[in-house]
Each structure stands twice: as structure tokens, then as C-alpha cells.
Protein backbone atom coordinates (compact mmCIF):
# COMPACT_ATOMS: atom_id res chain seq x y z
CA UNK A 1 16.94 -4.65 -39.57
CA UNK A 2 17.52 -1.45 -41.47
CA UNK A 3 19.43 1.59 -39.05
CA UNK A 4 16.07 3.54 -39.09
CA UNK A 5 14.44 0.50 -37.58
CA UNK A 6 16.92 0.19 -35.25
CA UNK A 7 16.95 3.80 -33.98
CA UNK A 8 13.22 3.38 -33.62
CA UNK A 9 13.50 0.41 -31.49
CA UNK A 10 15.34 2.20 -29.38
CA UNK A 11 13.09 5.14 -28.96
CA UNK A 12 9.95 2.76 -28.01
CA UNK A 13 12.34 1.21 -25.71
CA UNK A 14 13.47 4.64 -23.66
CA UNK A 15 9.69 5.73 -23.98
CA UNK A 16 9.15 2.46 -22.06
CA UNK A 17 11.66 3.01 -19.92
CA UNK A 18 11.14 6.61 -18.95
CA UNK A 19 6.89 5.06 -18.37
CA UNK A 20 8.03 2.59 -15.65
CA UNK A 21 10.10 4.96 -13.95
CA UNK A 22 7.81 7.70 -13.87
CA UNK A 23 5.17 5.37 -12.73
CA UNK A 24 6.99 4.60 -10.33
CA UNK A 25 7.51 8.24 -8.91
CA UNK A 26 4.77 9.46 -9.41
CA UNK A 27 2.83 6.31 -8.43
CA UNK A 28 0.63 6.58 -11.69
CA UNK A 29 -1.90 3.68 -12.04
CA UNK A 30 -2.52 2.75 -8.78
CA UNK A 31 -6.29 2.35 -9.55
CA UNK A 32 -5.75 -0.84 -12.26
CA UNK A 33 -3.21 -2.02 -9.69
CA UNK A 34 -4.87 -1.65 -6.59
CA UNK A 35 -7.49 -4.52 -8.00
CA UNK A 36 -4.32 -7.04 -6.99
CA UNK A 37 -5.19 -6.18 -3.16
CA UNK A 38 -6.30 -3.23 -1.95
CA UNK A 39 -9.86 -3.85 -3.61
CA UNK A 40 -10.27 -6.51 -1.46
CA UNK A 41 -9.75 -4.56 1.60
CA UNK A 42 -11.73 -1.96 0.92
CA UNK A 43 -14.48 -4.03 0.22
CA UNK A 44 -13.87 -6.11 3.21
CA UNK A 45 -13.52 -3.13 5.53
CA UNK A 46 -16.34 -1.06 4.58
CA UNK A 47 -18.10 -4.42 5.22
CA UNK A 48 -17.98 -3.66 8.64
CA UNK A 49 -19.44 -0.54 8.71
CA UNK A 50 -23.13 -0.63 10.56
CA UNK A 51 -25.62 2.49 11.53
CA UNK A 52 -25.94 5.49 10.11
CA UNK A 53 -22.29 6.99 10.00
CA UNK A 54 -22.18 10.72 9.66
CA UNK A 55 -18.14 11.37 9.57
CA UNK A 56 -15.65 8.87 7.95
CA UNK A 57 -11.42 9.39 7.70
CA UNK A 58 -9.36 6.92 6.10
CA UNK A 59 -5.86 7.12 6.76
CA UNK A 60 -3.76 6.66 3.76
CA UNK A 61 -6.89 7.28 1.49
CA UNK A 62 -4.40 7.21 -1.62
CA UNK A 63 -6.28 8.48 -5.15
CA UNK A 64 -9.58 7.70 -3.35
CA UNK A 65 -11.25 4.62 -3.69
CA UNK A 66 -12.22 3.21 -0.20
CA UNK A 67 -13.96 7.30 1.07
CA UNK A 68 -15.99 6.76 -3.20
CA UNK A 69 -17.32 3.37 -1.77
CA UNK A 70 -18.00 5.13 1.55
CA UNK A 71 -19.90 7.66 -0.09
CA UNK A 72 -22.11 5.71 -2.48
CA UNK A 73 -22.91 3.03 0.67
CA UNK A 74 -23.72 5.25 3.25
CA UNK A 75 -26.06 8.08 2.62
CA UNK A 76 -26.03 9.63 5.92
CA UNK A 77 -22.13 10.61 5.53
CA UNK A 78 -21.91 14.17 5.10
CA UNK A 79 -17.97 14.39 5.84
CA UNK A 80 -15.82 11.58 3.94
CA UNK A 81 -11.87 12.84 4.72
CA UNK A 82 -9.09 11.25 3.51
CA UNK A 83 -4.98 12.07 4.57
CA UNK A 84 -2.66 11.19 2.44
CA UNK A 85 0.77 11.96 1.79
CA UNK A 86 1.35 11.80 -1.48
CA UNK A 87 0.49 15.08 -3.67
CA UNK A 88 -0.10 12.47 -7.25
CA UNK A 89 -2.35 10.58 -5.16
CA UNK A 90 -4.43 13.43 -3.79
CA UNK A 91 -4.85 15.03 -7.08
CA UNK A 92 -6.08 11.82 -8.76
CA UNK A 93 -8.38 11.23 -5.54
CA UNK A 94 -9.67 15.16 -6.03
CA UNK A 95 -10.77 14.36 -9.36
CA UNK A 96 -12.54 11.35 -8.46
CA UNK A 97 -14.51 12.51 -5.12
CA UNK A 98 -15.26 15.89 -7.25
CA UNK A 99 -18.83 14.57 -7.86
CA UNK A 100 -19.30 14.34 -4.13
CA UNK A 101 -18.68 18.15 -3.28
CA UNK A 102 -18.41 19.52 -0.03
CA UNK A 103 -18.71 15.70 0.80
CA UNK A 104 -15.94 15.47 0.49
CA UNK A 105 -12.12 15.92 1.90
CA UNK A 106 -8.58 15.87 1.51
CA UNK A 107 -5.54 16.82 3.62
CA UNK A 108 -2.05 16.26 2.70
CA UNK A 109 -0.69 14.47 5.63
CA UNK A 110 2.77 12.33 7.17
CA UNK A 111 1.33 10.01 8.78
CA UNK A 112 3.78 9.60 10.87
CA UNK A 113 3.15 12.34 12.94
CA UNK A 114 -0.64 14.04 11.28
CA UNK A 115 -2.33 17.51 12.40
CA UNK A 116 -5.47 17.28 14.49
CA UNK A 117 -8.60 17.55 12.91
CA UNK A 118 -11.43 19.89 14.40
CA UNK A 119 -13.99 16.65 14.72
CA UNK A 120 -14.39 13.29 15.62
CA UNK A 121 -15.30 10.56 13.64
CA UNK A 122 -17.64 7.51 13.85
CA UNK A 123 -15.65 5.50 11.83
CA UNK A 124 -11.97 5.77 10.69
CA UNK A 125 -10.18 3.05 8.45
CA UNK A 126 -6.62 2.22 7.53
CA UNK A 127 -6.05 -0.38 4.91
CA UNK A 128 -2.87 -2.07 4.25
CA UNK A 129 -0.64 1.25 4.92
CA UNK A 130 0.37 0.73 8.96
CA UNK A 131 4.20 -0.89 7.53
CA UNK A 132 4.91 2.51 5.91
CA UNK A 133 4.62 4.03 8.96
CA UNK A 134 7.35 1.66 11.02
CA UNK A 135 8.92 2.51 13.85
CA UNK A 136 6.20 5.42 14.77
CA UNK A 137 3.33 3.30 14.39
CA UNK A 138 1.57 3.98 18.42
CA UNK A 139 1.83 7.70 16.73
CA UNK A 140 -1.33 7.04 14.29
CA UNK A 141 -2.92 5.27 17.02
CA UNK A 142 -2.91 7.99 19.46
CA UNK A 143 -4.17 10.32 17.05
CA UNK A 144 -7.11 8.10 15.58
CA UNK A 145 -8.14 7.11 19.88
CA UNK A 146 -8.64 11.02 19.80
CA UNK A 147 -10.10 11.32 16.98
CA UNK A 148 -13.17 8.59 17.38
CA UNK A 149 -16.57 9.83 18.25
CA UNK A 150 -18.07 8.41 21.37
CA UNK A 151 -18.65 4.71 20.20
CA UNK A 152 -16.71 4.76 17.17
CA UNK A 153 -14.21 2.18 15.79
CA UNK A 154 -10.85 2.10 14.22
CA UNK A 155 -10.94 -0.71 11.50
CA UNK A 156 -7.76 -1.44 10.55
CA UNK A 157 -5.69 -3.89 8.16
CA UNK A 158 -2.35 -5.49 8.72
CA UNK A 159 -0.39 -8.23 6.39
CA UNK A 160 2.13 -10.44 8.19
CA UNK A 161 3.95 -12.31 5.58
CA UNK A 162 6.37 -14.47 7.16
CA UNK A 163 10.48 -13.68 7.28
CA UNK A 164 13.43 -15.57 6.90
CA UNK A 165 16.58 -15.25 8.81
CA UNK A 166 17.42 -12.03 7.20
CA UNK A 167 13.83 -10.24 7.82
CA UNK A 168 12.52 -10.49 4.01
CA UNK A 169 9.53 -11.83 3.01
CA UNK A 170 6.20 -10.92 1.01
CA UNK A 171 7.69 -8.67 -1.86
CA UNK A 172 11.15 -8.82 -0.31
CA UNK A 173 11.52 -12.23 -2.06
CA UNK A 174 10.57 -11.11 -5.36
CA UNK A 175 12.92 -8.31 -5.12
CA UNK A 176 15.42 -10.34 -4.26
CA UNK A 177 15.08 -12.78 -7.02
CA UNK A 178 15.00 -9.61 -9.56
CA UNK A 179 18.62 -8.65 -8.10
CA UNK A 180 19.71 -11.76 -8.14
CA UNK A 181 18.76 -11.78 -11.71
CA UNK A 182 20.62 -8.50 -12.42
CA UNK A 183 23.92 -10.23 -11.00
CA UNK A 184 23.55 -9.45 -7.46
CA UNK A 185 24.54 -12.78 -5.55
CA UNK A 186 21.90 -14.26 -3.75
CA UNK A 187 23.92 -13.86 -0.25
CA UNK A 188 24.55 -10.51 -0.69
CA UNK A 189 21.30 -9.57 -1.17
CA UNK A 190 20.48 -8.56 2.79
CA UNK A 191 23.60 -6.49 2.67
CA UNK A 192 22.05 -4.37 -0.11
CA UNK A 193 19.22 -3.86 1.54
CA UNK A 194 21.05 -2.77 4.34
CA UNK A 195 24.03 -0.07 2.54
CA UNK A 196 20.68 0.93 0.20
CA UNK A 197 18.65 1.99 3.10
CA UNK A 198 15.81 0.13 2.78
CA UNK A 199 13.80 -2.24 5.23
CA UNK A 200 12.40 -4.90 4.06
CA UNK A 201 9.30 -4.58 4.10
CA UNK A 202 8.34 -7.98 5.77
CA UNK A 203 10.76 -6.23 8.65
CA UNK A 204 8.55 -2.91 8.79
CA UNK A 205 5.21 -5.28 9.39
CA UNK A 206 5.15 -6.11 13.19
CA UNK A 207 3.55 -9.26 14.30
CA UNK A 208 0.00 -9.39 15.68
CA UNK A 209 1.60 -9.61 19.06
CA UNK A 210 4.15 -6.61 18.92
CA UNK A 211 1.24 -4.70 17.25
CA UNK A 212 -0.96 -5.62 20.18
CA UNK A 213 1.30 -3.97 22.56
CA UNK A 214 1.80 -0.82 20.72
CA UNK A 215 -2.20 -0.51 20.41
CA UNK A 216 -3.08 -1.33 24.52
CA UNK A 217 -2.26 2.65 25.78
CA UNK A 218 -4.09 3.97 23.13
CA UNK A 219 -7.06 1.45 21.40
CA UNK A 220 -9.00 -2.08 22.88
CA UNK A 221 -9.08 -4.63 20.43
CA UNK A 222 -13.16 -5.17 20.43
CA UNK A 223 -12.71 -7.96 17.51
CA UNK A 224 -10.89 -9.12 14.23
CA UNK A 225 -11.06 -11.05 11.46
CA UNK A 226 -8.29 -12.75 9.26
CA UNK A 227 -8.31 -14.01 5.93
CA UNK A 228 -5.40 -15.55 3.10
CA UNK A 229 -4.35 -12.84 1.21
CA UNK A 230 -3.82 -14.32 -2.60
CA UNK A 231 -1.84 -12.53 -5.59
CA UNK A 232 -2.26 -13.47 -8.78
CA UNK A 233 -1.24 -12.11 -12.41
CA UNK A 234 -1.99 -12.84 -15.46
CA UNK A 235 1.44 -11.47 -17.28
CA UNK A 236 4.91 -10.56 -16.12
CA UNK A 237 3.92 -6.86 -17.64
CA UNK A 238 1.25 -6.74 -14.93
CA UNK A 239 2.98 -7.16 -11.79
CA UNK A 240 5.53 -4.92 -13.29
CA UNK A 241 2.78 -2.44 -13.32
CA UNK A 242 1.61 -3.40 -9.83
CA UNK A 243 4.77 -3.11 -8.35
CA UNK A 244 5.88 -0.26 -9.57
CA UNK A 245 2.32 1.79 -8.99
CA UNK A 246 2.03 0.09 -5.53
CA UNK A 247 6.00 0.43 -3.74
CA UNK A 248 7.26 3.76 -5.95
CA UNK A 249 10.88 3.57 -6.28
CA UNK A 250 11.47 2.31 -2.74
CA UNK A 251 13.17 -0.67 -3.94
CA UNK A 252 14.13 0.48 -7.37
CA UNK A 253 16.92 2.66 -5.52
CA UNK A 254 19.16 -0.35 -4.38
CA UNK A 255 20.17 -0.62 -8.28
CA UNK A 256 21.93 2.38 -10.58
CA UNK A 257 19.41 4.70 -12.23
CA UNK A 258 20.33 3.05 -15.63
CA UNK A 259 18.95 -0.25 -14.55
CA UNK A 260 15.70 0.59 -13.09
CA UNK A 261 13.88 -0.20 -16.00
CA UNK A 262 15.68 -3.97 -15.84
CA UNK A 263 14.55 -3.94 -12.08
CA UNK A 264 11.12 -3.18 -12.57
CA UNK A 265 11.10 -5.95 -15.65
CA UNK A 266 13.16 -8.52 -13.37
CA UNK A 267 10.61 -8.33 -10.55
CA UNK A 268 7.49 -8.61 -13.13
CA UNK A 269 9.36 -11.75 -14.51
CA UNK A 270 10.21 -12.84 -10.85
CA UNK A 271 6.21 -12.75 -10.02
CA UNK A 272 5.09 -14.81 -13.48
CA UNK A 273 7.51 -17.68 -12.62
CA UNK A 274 5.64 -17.94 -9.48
CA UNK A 275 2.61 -17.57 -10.84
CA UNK A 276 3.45 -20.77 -13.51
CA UNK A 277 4.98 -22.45 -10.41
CA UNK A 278 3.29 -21.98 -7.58
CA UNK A 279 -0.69 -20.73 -9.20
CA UNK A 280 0.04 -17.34 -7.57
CA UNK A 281 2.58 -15.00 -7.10
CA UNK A 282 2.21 -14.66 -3.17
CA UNK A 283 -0.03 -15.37 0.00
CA UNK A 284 0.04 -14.08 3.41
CA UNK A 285 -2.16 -13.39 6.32
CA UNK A 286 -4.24 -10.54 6.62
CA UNK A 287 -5.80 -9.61 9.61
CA UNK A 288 -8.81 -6.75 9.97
CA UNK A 289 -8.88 -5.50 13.55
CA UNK A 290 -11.70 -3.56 15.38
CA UNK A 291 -10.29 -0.92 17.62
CA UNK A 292 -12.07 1.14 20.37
CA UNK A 293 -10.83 4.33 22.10
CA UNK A 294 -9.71 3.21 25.70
């Protein structure tokens, strides 16, 4: 290969780096990757939905997609709000609700602990967000039991992938498997997690019981659903993109900046073994609960 060749390499290879990693900032993409899961939930969710609903908030409404749905199903909505924390996602979700006008809504909010809104609603939704919001989850449930209208319901999705000794599971695994693959050894893997800061994530979703508890002074359970929750890919490069548009750099930080773009590569290789292995890259439970104002 001549040295122009070589330099040029190079150049598509730091443009490919600096994509991932601003992806993964910025959380670019999220609409091709959300098709992995979060389709699903909206879908299933919004399934739920009966009358004539005039207000709707969804709670973690990211760049949009679950309060467009709303909108084209349900006529009678004239107030479809979303909260969202991230200022990428509400941009991308402004642009897509534009159509919709005064429709329409978006608040940049932490969930954690949100501002009260001057209305109720008849229905409010959460899907596949409550884990980000560990340990201050009964926070979001106080504010959505005063924030129903009279009669109106809280639908709500939670994944419960299962944990080994150490608390990882779900996407924990593949992460692991992507340090590993970097030259972290396997049993020092939990103790990265831990001087890195981060939680695995399997950790930050309760079980159905502890989340029980947490709901009873706020919200009744009036029902719920569950259902297998199945990933599949059809390249490495694909996860990569999932991963990256769906978790941000929350993982990416456990490695040096200069080997992000190898992380985000090792963990879209980790999920295409499975996928050849296994004839999916992951399955857990997911569980849609109904929730009344007490």
C-alpha cells in the first residue's frame, strides 16, 4: 500500500472513530436504533390506551416517537407532552412533533426530581427509562399519582434481566465480554465497574417485588402484562450503533478516551457472537404495569 493510501486509511478510520463517539454523546440515531426495543414498547403501550384521551405525558419521551404515535391514534388529544432530559433528544423530537403544533410539548426535565405541570393527565407512559432513574425511583411516582386526572393510569415498562453474583446482567454481560476483549481480566471486571462509577445496569433495575413496594404510597397496581423481550442483529456494526445511540458513553468511560472506539467495536462484536451462538443477542422479561393514583 502506497504512503498516500495509508494516510487515507487512517483518516476514514479517525472519521469513524470521532462518529461512534459522538454518537455516543450526543445520542445521535436513536430512531434506527430504537427499532431493537423501544418500538416494541411503544407499540405495546399505546395498545392500552382506551376512550377518548384529551392530555398525554410520557416520561422520558426521548426524540419523540411514542407522543407521534399518540398523536396520529388518538384524535381527541389536544396536549401530547413529553420530559426529557436530554437537550439532542428534545431537538430531534421538536423537529419531528413540529407538524403537530400547539399539539404538541416539550420540557427539558431530570427526572429524578421533575417540575409540576399546571394539568393533569388521562394517561401518562414511561417506557423502558425507570433504571436511569435508580435510587430515586418513588420520586417519579409521586409526581405522575399527582399528576393523573381523575381515572387516569400510569402505564409503565420495566426489564428485569437476571444478575449474577456480582449484579451484571442484560448489557452488563456484553460489556463485560468487550473489556475482557480489550485485556481487562474477566475477574476484574466488577471492580471496574465499581472504581469507574458505574452500576450495572442489571443492578439499577429493581425486581417486580422491590418495585412493588416503592409504588404502594403513591400508585395501585390495577393490572400488568409481561412479555420475552428478544434482541436480535443482523451485523456486529449494528449493535455497535444500538449501543452506542441507546447507553451514551455510560459504559464507554470505564476504558481511556483512546480506546472508546475499540469499546464500542468490542461490544458490537460481543453481541454478533451471540447472535451466531445463541439466535439472539439477549432476552429478558418485560413487564407493562397499569398504575392508578391511590
Amino acid at each position: 500500500m502506497s504512503t498516500s493510501a495509508v494516510e487515507e486509511e487512517q483518516r476514514g478510520a479517525a472519521v469513524s472513530t470521532s462518529a461512534v463517539e459522538i454518537q455516543a454523546r450526543t445520542l445521535a440515531g436513536y430512531a434506527d436504533a430504537s427499532r431493537l426495543r423501544q418500538v416494541q414498547d411503544r407499540d405495546w403501550v399505546l395498545d392500552q390506551v382506551t376512550g377518548a384521551p384529551e392530555t398525554l405525558i410520557d416520561l422520558g419521551s426521548g426524540i419523540g416517537q411514542l407522543l407521534q404515535e399518540a398523536l396520529e391514534r388518538f384524535p381527541t388529544l389536544r396536549r401530547a407532552v413529553g420530559l426529557e432530559r436530554s437537550e439532542h433528544r428534545i431537538a430531534e423530537a421538536a423537529a419531528r412533533l413540529r407538524p403537530y403544533g400547539e399539539r404538541a410539548a416539550l420540557h427539558r426535565a431530570d427526572l429524578t426530581a421533575p417540575e409540576p405541570l399546571p394539568y393533569r393527565a388521562e394517561v401518562i407512559t414511561q417506557t423502558s427509562v425507570l433504571h436511569w432513574l435508580y435510587p430515586d425511583e418513588e420520586r417519579i411516582f409521586a409526581w405522575a399519582a399527582a399528576h393523573l386526572a381523575p381515572g387516569g393510569r400510569f402505564l409503565l415498562t420495566t426489564y428485569h434481566p437476571a444478575r449474577d453474583e456480582h449484579g451484571l446482567g442484560g448489557e452488563d454481560e456484553l460489556v463485560r465480554d468487550a473489556l475482557v476483549a480489550l485485556g481487562t481480566p474477566e475477574e476484574e471486571v466488577p471492580a471496574l465497574f465499581a472504581r469507574g462509577g458505574v452500576l450495572p445496569i442489571a443492578t439499577r433495575t429493581r425486581t417486580v417485588e422491590d418495585l412493588t413496594a416503592l409504588l404502594g404510597p403513591h400508585l395501585a397496581v390495577a393490572g400488568h402484562r409481561e412479555r420475552d423481550a428478544v434482541v436480535t442483529v443482523d451485523s456486529a456494526a449494528r449493535y455497535e450503533h444500538f449501543h452506542a445511540a441507546t447507553f451514551g458513553d455510560y459504559y464507554s468511560r470505564l476504558v481511556p478516551e483512546d480506546r472508546r472506539a475499540a469499546f464500542f467495536r468490542a461490544v458490537g462484536e460481543s453481541a454478533w457472537r451471540r447472535q451466531q451462538e445463541r439466535g439472539h443477542v439477549s432476552h429478558m422479561p418485560v413487564r407493562l404495569w397499569t398504575l392508578v393514583a391511590r
